[in-house]
N, C-alpha and C. Protein backbone atom coordinates (compact mmCIF):
# COMPACT_ATOMS: atom_id res chain seq x y z
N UNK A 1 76.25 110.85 72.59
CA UNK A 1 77.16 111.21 73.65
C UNK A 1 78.55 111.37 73.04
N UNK A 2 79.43 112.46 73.41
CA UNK A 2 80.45 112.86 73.06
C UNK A 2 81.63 112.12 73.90
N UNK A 3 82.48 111.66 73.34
CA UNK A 3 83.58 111.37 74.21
C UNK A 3 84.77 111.16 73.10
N UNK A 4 86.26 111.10 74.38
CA UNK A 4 87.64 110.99 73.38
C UNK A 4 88.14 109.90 73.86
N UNK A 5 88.46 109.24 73.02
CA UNK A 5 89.29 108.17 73.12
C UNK A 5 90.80 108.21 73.35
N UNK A 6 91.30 108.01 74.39
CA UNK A 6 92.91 108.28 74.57
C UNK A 6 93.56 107.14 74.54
N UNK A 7 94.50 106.76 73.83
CA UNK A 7 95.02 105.62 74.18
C UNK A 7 96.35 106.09 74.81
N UNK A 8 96.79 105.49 75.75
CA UNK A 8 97.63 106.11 77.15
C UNK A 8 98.78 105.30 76.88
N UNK A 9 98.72 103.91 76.17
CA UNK A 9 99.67 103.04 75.64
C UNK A 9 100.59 104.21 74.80
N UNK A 10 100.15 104.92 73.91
CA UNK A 10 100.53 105.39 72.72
C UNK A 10 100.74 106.60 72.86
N UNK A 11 100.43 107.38 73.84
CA UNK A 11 100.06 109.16 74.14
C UNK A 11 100.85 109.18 75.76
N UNK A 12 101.61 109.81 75.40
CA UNK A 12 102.49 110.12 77.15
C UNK A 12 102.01 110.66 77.33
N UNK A 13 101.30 112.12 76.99
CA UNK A 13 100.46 113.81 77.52
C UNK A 13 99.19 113.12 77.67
N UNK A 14 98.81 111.99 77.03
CA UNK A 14 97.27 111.10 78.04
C UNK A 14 97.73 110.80 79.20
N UNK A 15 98.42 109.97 78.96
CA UNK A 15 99.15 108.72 80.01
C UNK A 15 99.16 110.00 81.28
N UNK A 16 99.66 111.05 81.40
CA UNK A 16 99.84 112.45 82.35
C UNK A 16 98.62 112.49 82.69
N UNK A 17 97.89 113.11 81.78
CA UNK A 17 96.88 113.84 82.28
C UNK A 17 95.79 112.54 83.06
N UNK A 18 95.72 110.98 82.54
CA UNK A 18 95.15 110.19 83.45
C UNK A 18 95.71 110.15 85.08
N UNK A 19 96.87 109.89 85.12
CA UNK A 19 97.58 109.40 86.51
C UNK A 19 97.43 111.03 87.17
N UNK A 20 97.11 112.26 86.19
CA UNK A 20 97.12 113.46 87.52
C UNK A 20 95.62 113.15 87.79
N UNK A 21 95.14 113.28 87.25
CA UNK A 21 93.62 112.87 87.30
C UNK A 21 93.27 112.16 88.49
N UNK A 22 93.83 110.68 88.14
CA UNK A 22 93.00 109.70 88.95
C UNK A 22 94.09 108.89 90.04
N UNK A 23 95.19 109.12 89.81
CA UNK A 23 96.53 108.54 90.90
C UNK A 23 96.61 107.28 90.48
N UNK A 24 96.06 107.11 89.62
CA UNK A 24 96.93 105.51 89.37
C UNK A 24 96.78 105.50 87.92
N UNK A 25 97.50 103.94 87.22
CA UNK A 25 97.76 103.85 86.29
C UNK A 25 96.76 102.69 85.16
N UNK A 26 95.93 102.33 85.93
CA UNK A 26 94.62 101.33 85.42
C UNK A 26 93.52 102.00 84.76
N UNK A 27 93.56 100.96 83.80
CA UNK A 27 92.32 101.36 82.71
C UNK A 27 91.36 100.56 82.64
N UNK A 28 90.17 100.71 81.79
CA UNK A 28 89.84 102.05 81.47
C UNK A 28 89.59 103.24 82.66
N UNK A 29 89.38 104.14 82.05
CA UNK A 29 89.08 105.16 82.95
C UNK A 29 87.91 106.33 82.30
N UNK A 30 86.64 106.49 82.83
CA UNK A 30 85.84 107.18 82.35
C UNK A 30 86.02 108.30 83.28
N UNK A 31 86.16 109.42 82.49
CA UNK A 31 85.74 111.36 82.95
C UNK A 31 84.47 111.24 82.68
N UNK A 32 84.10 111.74 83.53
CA UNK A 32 82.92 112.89 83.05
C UNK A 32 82.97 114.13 84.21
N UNK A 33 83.01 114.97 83.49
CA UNK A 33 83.45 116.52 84.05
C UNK A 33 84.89 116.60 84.85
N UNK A 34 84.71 116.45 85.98
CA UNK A 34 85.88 116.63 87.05
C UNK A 34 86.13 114.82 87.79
N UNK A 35 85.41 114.24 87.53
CA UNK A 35 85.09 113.02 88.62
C UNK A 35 85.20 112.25 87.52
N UNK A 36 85.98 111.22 87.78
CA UNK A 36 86.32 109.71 87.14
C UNK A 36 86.08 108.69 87.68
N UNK A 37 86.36 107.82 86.88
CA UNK A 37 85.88 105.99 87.21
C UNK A 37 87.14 105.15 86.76
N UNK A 38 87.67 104.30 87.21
CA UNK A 38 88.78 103.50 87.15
C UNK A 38 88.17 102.01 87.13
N UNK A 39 88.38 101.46 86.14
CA UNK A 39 87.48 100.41 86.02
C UNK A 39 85.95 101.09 85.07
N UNK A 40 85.54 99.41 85.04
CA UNK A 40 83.78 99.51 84.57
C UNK A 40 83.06 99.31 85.65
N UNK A 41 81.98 100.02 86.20
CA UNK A 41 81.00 99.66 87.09
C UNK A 41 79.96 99.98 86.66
N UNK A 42 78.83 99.59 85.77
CA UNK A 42 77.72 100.29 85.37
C UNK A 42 76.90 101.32 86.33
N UNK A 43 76.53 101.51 87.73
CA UNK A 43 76.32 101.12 88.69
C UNK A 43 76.60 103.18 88.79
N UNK A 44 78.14 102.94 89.28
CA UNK A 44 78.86 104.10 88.78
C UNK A 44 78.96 105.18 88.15
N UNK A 45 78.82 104.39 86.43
CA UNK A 45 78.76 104.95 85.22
C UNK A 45 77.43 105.41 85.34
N UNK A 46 76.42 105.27 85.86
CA UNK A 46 75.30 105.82 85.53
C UNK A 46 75.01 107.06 86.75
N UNK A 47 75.81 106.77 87.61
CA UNK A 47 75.87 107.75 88.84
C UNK A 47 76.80 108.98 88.62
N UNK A 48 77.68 108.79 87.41
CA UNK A 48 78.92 110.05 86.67
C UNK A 48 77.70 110.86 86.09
N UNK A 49 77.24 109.68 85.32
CA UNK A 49 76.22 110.59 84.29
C UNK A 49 75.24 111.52 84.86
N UNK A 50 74.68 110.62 86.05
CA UNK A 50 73.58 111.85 86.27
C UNK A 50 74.31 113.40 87.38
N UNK A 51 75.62 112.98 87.52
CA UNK A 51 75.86 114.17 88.36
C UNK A 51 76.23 115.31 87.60
């Protein structure tokens, strides 16, 4: 599985593109495609994946 690691601490143009994204400022935050997760929820995470 492909993914990027942003650290939002360190990257303002992350730090942006999370809060347009998802409206707030809490991490982690998983994308997958258009739809995100704020927090860990396995539950979730497996419900991103299959959509």
């Amino acid at each position: 599985m492909q993914f990027t690691d942003v650290d939002v601490a360190q990257d303002r143009a992350g730090l942006k593109r999370m809060v347009a994204a998802t409206g707030q400022y809490g991490v982690p935050v998983i994308m997958v495609g258009d739809q995100s997760m704020v927090g860990w929820n396995p539950k979730e995470f497996d419900r991103l994946l299959k959509s």
